[in-house]
Protein backbone atom coordinates (compact mmCIF):
# COMPACT_ATOMS: atom_id res chain seq x y z
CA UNK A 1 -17.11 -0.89 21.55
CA UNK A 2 -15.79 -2.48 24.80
CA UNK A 3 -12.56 -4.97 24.27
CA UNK A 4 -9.60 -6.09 25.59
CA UNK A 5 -6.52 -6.44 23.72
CA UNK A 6 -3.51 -8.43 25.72
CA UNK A 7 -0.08 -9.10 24.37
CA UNK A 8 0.85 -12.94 25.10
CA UNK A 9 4.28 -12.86 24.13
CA UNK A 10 6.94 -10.21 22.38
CA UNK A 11 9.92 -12.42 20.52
CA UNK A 12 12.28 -11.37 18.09
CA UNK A 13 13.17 -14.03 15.00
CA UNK A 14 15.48 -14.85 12.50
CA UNK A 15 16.74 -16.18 9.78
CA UNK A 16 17.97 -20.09 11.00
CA UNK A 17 21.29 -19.32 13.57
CA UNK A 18 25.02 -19.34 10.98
CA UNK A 19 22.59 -19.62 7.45
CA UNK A 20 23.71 -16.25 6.66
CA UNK A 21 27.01 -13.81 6.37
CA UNK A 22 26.84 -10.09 6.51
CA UNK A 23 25.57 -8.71 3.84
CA UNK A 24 24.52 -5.28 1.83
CA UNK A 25 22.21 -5.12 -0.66
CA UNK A 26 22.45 -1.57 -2.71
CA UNK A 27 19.13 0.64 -3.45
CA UNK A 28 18.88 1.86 -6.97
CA UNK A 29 16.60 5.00 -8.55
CA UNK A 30 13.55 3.10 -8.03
CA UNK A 31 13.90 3.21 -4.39
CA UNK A 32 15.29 6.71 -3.85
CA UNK A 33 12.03 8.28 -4.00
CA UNK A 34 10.06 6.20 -1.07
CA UNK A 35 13.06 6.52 1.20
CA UNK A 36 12.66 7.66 4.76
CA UNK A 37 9.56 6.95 7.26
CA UNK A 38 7.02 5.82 4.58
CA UNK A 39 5.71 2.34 5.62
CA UNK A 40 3.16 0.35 4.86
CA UNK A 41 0.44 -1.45 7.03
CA UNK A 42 -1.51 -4.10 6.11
CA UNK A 43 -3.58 -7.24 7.55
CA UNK A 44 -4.80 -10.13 6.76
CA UNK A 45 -7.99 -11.71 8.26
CA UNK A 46 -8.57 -15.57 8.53
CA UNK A 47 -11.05 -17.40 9.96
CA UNK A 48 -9.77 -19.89 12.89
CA UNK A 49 -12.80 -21.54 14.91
CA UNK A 50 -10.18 -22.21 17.99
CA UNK A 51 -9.42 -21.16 21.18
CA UNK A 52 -6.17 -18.88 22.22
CA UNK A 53 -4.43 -21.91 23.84
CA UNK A 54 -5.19 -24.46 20.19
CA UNK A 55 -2.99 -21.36 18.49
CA UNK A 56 -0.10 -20.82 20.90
CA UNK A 57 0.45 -25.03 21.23
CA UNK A 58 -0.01 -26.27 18.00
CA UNK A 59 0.57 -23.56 15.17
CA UNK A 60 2.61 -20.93 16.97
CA UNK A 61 5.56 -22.83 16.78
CA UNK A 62 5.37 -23.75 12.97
CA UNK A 63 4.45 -20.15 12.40
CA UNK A 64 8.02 -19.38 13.65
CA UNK A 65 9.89 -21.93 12.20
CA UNK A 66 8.26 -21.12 8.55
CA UNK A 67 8.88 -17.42 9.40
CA UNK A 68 12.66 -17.68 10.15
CA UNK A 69 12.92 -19.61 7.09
CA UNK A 70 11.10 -17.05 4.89
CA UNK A 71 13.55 -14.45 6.33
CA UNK A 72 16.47 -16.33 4.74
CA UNK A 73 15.19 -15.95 1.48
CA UNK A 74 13.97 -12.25 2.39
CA UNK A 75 16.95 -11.12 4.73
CA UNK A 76 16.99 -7.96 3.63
CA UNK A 77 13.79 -7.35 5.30
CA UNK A 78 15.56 -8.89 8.39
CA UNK A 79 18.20 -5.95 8.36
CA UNK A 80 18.28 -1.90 8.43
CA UNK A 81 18.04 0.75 6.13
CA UNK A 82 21.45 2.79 6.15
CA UNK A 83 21.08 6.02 5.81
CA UNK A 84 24.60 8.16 5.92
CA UNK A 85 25.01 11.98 5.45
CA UNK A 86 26.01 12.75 1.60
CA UNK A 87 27.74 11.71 -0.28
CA UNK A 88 27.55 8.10 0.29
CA UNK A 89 24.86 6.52 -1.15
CA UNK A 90 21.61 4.76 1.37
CA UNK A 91 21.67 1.29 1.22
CA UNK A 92 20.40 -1.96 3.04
CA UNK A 93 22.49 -3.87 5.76
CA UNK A 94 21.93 -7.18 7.15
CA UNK A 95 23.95 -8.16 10.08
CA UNK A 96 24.58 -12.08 11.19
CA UNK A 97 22.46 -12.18 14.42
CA UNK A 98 19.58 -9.31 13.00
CA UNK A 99 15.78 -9.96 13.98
CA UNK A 100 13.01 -8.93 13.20
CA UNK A 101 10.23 -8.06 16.49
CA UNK A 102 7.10 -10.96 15.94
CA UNK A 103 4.07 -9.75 19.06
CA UNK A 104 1.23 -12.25 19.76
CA UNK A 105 -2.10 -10.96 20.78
CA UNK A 106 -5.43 -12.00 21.71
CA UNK A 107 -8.22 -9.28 20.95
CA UNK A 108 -11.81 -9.70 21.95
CA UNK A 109 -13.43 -7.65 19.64
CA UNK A 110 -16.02 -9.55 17.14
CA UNK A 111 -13.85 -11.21 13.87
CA UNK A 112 -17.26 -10.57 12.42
CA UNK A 113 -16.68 -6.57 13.10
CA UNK A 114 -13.30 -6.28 11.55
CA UNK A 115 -13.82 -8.25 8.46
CA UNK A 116 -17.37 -6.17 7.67
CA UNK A 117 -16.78 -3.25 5.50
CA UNK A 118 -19.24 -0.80 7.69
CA UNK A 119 -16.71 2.16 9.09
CA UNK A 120 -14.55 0.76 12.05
CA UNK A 121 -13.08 2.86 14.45
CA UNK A 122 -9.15 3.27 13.34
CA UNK A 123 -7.96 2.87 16.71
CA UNK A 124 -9.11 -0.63 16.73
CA UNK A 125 -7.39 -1.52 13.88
CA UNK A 126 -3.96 0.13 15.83
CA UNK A 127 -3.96 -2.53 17.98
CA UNK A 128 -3.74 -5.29 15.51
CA UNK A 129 -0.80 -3.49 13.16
CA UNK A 130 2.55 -4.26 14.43
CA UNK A 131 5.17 -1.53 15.65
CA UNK A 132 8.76 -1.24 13.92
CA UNK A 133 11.19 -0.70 16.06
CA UNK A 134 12.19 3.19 16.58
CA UNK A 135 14.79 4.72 14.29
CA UNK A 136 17.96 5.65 15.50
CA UNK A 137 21.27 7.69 14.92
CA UNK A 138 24.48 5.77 14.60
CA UNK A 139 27.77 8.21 13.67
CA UNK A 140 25.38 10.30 11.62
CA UNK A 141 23.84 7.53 9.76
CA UNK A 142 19.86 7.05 10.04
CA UNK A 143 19.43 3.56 11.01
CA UNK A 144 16.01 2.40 10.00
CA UNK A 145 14.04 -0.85 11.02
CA UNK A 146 12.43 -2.51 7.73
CA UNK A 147 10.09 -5.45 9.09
CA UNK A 148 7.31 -6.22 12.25
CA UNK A 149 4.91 -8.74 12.58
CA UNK A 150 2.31 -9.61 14.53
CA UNK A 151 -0.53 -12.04 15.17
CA UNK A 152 -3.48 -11.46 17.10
CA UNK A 153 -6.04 -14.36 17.82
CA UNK A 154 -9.14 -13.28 17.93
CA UNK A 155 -10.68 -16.23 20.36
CA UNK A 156 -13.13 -19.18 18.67
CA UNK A 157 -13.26 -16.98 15.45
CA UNK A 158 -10.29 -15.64 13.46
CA UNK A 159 -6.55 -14.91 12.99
CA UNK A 160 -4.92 -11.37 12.08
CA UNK A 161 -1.58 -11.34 10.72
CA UNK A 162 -0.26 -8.15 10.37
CA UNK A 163 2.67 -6.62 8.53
CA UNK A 164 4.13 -3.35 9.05
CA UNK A 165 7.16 -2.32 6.45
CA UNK A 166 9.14 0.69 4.93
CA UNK A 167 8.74 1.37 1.67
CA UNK A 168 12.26 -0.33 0.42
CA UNK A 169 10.13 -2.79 -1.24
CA UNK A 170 6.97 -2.02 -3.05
CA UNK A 171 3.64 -3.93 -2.78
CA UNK A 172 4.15 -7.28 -5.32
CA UNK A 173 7.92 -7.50 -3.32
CA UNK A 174 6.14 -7.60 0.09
CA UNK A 175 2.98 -10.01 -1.16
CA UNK A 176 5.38 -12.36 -2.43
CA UNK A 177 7.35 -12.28 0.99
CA UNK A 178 3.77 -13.13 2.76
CA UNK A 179 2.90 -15.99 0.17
CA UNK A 180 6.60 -17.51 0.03
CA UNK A 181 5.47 -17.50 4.21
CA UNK A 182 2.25 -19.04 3.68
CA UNK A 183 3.72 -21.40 1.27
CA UNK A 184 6.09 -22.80 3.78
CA UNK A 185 4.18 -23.04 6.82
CA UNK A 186 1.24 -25.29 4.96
CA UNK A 187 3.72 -27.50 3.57
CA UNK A 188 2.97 -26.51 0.24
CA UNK A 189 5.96 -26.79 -2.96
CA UNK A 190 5.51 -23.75 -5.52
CA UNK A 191 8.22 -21.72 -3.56
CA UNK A 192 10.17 -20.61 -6.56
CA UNK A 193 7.67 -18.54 -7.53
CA UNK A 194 8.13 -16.35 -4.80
CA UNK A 195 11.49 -16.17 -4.25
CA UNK A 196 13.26 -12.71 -4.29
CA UNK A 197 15.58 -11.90 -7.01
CA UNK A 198 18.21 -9.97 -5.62
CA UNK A 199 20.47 -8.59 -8.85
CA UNK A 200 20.63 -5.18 -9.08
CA UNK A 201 22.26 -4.86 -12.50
CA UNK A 202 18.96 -5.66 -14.09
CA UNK A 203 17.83 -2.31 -13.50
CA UNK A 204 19.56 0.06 -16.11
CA UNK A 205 19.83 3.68 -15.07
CA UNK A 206 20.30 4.83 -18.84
CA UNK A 207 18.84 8.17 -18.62
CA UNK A 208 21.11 9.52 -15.50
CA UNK A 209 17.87 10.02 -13.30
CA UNK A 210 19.85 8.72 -10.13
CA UNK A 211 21.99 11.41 -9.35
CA UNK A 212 19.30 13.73 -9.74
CA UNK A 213 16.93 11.69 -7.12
CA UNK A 214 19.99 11.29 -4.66
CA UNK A 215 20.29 15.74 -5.04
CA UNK A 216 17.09 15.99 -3.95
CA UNK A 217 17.16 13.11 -1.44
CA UNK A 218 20.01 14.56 0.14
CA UNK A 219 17.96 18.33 0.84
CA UNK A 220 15.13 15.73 2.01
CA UNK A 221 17.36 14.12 4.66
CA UNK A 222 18.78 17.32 6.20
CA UNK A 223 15.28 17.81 7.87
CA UNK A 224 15.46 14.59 9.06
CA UNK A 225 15.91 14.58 12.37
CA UNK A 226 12.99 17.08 13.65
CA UNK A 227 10.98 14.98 11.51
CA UNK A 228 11.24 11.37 11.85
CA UNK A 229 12.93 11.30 15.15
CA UNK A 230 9.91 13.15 16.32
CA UNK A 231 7.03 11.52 14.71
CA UNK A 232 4.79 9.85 17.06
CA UNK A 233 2.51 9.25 14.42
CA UNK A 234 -0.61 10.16 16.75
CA UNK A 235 -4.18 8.84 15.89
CA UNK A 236 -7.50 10.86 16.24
CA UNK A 237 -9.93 8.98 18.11
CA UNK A 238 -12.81 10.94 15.43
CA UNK A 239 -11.13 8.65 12.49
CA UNK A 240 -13.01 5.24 11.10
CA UNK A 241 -11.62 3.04 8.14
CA UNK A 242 -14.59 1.97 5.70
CA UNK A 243 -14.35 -0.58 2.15
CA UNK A 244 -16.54 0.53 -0.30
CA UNK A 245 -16.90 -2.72 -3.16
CA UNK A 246 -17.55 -2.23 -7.04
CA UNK A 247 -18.53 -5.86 -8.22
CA UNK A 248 -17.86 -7.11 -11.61
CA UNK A 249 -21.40 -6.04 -12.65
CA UNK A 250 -20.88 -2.61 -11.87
CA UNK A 251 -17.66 -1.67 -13.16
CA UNK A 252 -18.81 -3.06 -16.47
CA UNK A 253 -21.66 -0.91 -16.38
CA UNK A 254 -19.76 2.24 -15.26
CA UNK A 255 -17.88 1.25 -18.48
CA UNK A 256 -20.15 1.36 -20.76
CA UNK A 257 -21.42 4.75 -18.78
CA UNK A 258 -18.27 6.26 -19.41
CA UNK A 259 -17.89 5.29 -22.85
CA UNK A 260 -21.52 6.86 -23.47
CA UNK A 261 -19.79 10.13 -22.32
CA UNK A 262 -17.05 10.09 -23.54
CA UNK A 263 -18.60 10.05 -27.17
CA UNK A 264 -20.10 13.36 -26.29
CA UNK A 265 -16.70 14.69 -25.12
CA UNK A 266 -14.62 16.17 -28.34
CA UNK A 267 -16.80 14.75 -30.72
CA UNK A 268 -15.30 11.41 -29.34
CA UNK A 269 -11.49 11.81 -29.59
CA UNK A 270 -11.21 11.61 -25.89
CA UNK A 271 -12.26 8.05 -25.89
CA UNK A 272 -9.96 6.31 -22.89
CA UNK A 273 -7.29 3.38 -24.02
CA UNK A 274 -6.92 1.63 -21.29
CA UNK A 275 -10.31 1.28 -19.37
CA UNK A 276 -9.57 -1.30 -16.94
CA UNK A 277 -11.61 -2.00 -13.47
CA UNK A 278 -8.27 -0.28 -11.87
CA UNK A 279 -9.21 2.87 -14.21
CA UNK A 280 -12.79 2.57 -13.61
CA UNK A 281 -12.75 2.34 -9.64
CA UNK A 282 -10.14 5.27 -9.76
CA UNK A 283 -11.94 7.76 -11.70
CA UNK A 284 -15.36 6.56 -9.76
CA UNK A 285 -13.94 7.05 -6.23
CA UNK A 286 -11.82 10.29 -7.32
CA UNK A 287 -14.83 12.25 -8.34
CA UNK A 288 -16.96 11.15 -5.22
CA UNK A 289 -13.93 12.13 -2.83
CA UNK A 290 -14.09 15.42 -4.74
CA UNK A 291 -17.73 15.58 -4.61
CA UNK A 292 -17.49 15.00 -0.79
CA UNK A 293 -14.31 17.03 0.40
CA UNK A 294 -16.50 20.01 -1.43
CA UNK A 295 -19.30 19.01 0.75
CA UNK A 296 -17.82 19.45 4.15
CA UNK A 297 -16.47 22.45 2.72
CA UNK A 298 -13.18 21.02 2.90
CA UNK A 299 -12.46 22.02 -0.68
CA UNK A 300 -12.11 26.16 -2.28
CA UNK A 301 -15.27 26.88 -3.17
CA UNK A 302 -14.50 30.58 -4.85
CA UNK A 303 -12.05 29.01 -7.60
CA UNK A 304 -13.97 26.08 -9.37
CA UNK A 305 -11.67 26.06 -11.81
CA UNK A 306 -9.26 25.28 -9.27
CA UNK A 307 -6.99 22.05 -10.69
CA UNK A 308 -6.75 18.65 -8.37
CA UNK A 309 -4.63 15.85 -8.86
CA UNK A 310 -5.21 12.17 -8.54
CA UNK A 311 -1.36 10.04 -8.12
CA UNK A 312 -0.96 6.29 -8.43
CA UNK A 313 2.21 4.07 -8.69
CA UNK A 314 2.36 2.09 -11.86
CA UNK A 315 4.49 -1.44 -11.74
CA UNK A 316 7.35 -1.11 -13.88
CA UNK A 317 8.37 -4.85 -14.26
CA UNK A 318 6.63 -5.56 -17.29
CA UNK A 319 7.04 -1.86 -19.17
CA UNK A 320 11.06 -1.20 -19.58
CA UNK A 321 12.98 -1.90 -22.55
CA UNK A 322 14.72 -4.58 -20.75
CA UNK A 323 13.44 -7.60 -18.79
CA UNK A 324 13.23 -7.18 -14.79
CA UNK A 325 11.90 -10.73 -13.17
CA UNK A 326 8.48 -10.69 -11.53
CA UNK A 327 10.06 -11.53 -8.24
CA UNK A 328 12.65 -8.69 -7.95
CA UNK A 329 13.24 -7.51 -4.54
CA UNK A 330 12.67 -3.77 -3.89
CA UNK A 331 10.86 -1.09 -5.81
CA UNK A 332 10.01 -0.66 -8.91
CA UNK A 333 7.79 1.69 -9.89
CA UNK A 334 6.94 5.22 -12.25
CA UNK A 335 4.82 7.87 -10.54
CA UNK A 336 1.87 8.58 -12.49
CA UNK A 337 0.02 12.18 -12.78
CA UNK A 338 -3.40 12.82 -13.32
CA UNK A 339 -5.28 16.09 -13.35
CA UNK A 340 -8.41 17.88 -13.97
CA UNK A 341 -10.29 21.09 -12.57
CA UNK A 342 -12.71 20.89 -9.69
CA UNK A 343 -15.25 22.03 -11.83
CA UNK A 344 -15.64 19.11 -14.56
CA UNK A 345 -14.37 16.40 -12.05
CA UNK A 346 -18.25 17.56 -9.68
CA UNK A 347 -20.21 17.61 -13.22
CA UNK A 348 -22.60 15.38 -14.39
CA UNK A 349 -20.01 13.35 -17.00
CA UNK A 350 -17.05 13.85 -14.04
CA UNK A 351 -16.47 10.04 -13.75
CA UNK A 352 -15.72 10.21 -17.24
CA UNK A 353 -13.36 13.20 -17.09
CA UNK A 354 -11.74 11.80 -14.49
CA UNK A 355 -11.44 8.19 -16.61
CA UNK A 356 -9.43 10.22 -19.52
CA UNK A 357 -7.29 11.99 -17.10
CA UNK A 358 -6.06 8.82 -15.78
CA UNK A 359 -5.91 7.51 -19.14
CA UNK A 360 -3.49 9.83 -20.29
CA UNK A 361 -1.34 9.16 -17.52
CA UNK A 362 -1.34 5.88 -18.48
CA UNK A 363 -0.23 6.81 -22.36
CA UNK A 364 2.48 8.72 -21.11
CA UNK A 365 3.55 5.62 -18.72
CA UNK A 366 3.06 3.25 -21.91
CA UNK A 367 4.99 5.79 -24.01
CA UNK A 368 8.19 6.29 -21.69
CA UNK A 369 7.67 5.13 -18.14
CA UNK A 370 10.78 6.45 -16.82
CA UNK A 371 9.86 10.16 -18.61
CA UNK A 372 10.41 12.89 -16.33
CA UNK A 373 11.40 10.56 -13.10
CA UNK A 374 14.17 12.68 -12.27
CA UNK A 375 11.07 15.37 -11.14
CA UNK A 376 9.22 12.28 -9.18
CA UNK A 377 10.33 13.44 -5.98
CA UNK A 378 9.88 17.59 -6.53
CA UNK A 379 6.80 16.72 -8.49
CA UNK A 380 5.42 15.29 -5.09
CA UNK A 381 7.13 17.33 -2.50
CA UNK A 382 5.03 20.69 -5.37
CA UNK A 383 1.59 18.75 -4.92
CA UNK A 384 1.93 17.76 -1.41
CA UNK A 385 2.08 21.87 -0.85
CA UNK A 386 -0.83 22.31 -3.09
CA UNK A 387 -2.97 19.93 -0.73
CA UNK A 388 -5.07 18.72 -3.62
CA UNK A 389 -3.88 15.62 -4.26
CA UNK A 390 -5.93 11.94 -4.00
CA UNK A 391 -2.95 9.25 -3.95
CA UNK A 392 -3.30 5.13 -4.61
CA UNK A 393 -1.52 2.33 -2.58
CA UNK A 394 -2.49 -0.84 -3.54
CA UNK A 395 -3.98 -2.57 -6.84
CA UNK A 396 -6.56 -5.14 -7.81
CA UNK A 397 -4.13 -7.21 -9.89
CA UNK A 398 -1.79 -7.86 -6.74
CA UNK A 399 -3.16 -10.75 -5.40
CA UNK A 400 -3.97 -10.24 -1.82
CA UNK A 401 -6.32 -12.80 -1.14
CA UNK A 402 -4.65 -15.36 -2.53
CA UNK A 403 -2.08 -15.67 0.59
CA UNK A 404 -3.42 -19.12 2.06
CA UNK A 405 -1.84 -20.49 4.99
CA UNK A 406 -4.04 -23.60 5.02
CA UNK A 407 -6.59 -21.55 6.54
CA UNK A 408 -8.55 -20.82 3.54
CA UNK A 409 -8.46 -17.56 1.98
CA UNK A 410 -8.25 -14.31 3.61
CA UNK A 411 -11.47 -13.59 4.95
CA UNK A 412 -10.25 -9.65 4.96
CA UNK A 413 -7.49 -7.79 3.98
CA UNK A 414 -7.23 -4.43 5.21
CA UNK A 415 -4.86 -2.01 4.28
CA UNK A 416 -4.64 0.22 7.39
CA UNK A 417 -4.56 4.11 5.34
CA UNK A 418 -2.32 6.63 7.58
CA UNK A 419 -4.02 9.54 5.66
CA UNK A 420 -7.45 10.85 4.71
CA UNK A 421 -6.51 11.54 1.04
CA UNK A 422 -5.35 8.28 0.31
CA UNK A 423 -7.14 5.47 -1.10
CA UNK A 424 -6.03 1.51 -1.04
CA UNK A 425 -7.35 -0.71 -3.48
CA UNK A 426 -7.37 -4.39 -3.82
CA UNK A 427 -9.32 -7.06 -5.68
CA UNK A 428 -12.43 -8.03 -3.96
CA UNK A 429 -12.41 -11.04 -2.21
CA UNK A 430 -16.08 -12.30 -2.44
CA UNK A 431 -16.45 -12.03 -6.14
CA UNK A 432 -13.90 -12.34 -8.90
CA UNK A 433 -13.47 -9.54 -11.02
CA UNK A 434 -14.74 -7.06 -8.05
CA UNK A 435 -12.89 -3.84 -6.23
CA UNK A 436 -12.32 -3.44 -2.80
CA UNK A 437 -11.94 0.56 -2.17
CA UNK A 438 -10.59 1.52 1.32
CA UNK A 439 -10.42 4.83 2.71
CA UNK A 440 -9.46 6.52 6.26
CA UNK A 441 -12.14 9.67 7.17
CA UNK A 442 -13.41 11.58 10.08
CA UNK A 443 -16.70 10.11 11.12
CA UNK A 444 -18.85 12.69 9.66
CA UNK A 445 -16.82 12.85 6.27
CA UNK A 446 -16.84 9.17 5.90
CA UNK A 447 -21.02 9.34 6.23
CA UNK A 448 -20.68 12.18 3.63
CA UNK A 449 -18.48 10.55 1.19
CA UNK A 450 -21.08 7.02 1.32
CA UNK A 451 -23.59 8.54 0.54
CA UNK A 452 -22.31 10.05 -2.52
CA UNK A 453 -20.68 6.90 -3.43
CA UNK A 454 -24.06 5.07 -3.04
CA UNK A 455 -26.19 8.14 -5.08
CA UNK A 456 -24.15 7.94 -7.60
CA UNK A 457 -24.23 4.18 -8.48
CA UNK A 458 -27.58 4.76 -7.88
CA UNK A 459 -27.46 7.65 -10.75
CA UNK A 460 -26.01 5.28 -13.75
CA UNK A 461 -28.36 2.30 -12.93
């Protein structure tokens, strides 16, 4: 597809010049495990019936001013992660004076194109998501960029806003930092519910798991600089980004198609707890990535009773003994673990395998969420080697498409996937109680893995 893409301006902003000392904000266990290059990508699609020159006049200028406001409640974000060699401890600094880089774009591609959920080439979507600034060296301490922004009109049609971050916050910290933005540049008053909550004593490291993480964060970080230093974080021009949707109609009926099964399974004991739409769509889209990657012969086909392993964060807020506010600012959340061989996840009841599997995980989390979280970080680095892992970002309770900057709801949201065996997930924004399921494929795996995804609803109607 033939487009131009021209950046208009490159500015750096700030929190509001003298609001704000130096400051350092500590990490705790929950963060430990996402340290390092992992960042996140994200946009957000709104319709905007203007021309380039309505944008940079009459809203740029407010969208700066809210934004430098937003970063004094978030500075954090504004600042660096500090990473020094052991023994000290990684932590967040925020110097008087930091910015964070804002770009403004214009893109003539169709709004029409990106907010469609047909396979888009990923190198289109590149040129929306905002760059962080590189990472650097200082006397042996990583210095790592948290925050970039950018917004790219898309002429007499729509408005991206995209956010790049690291992974010192998780996804409800950095939603609330885009809606306490939205909030403030339409003028609107329910800020408090946004803003960050900063104490670091409410998170009570009873079980001694921090030490353990920082061990094995410390044999992490000697391989640093190869790694990050020279990541360039190259795309393949053969890679499209696709949503698949479950609507509210269908994830009820896959429920009551996996219950059906489930009977059958164990004489019924293996009858799933916790069969949410977030349970359904997993187990669902698990199985037909399965059912796909053993398609394209991507998968061992000698060893069908060869174990994979489907990983999803789990929001710890609302599941520790003690209380930890909605609006605390970092990360905090358990690793979950599910798992099941090749060979019943590609049979005929495999959605409904795959629904108990994540179940369990989900009775362990219930059970003791912070069980065996001094392994999260060896328990990935063991399945990222075994290269038969699906992984989550995302959820459909989060709340994406309810950042409204006066614009009207997001007409999109993508979340831009940086590998092929991850999956985001969001709630769907044309009908309540729908799933939005993104994924990242070659061109000719993507076509593989639709079609099974659209058999296979076929199958339970």
């Amino acid at each position: 597809m033939a487009y131009t893409h021209m950046v208009l301006e490159n500015c750096q902003v700030s929190p509001p010049q003298g609001s704000l000392p130096t400051a350092s904000l500590p990490l705790t266990f929950f963060d430990i495990p996402w340290l390092g290059d992992l960042h996140v990508k994200r946009l957000y699609f709104y319709e905007f019936p203007h021309p380039t020159h309505h944008f940079t006049q009459t809203i740029l200028p407010t969208l700066k001013n809210s934004l430098s406001l937003t970063l004094h409640h978030f500075f954090p974000l504004v600042g660096n992660l500090m990473c020094p060699p052991p023994p000290t401890k990684p932590y967040i600094l925020y110097n008087n004076g930091d910015s964070i880089p804002l770009t403004i774009a214009e893109c003539t591609i169709n709004f029409n194109h990106f907010i469609s959920n047909h396979p888009r080439d990923i190198i289109e979507f590149d040129q929306l998501v905002p760059k962080l600034p590189p990472i650097h060296i200082s006397n042996e301490t990583f210095v790592i960029p948290l925050l970039a922004l950018q917004v790219t009109i898309l002429p007499n049609s729509g408005i991206c806003i995209g956010i790049t971050y690291r992974h010192v916050v998780d996804g409800l910290t950095s939603i609330h930092f885009m809606k306490l933005w939205a909030s403030i540049f339409s003028g609107k008053t329910c800020l408090e519910k946004f803003l960050p909550h900063y104490d670091r004593d409410v998170i009570k490291d009873t079980n001694g798991v921090e030490a353990v993480l920082l061990d094995e964060y410390f044999r992490m970080r000697s391989s640093w600089k190869d790694f990050i230093l020279g990541n360039t974080n190259a795309l393949s021009i053969d890679h499209v980004q696709a949503k698949f949707v479950l609507n509210r109609s269908q994830i009820e009926m896959l429920k009551k198609w996996i219950f059906s099964q489930c009977k059958n399974i164990d004489n019924g004991s293996s009858l799933p707890k916790h069969l949410s739409r977030f349970v359904v769509t997993c187990a669902f889209t698990w199985v037909c990535f399965i059912k796909a990657q053993d398609k394209i012969g991507a998968l061992n086909s000698s060893d069908v009773d060869e174990v994979h392993y489907f990983v999803f964060p789990a929001d710890c807020r609302d599941r520790l003994e003690y209380p930890v506010p909605k609006t605390y600012f970092g990360n905090c959340l358990a690793l979950c673990v599910s798992e099941a061989k090749k060979s019943e996840l590609v049979a005929t009841n495999g959605v409904a395998v795959a629904a108990t599997a994540i179940d369990k995980a989900i009775s362990k989390l219930q059970s003791g969420p912070l069980k065996g979280a001094e392994r999260w970080i060896s328990d990935l680095m063991n399945l990222l080697k075994l290269g038969r892992m699906c992984t989550v970002t995302g959820s459909p309770s989060l709340g994406f498409y309810e950042t409204d900057f006066g614009w009207g709801s997001p007409k999109k949201v993508e979340m831009v996937n940086q590998q092929t065996k991850n999956i985001s997930l969001s709630e769907c924004g044309d009908e309540k109680g729908g799933v939005e399921v993104g994924l990242m494929q070659t061109k000719s795996a993507m076509d593989t893995f639709s079609s099974i995804f659209e058999q296979s609803l076929n199958f339970l109607n």
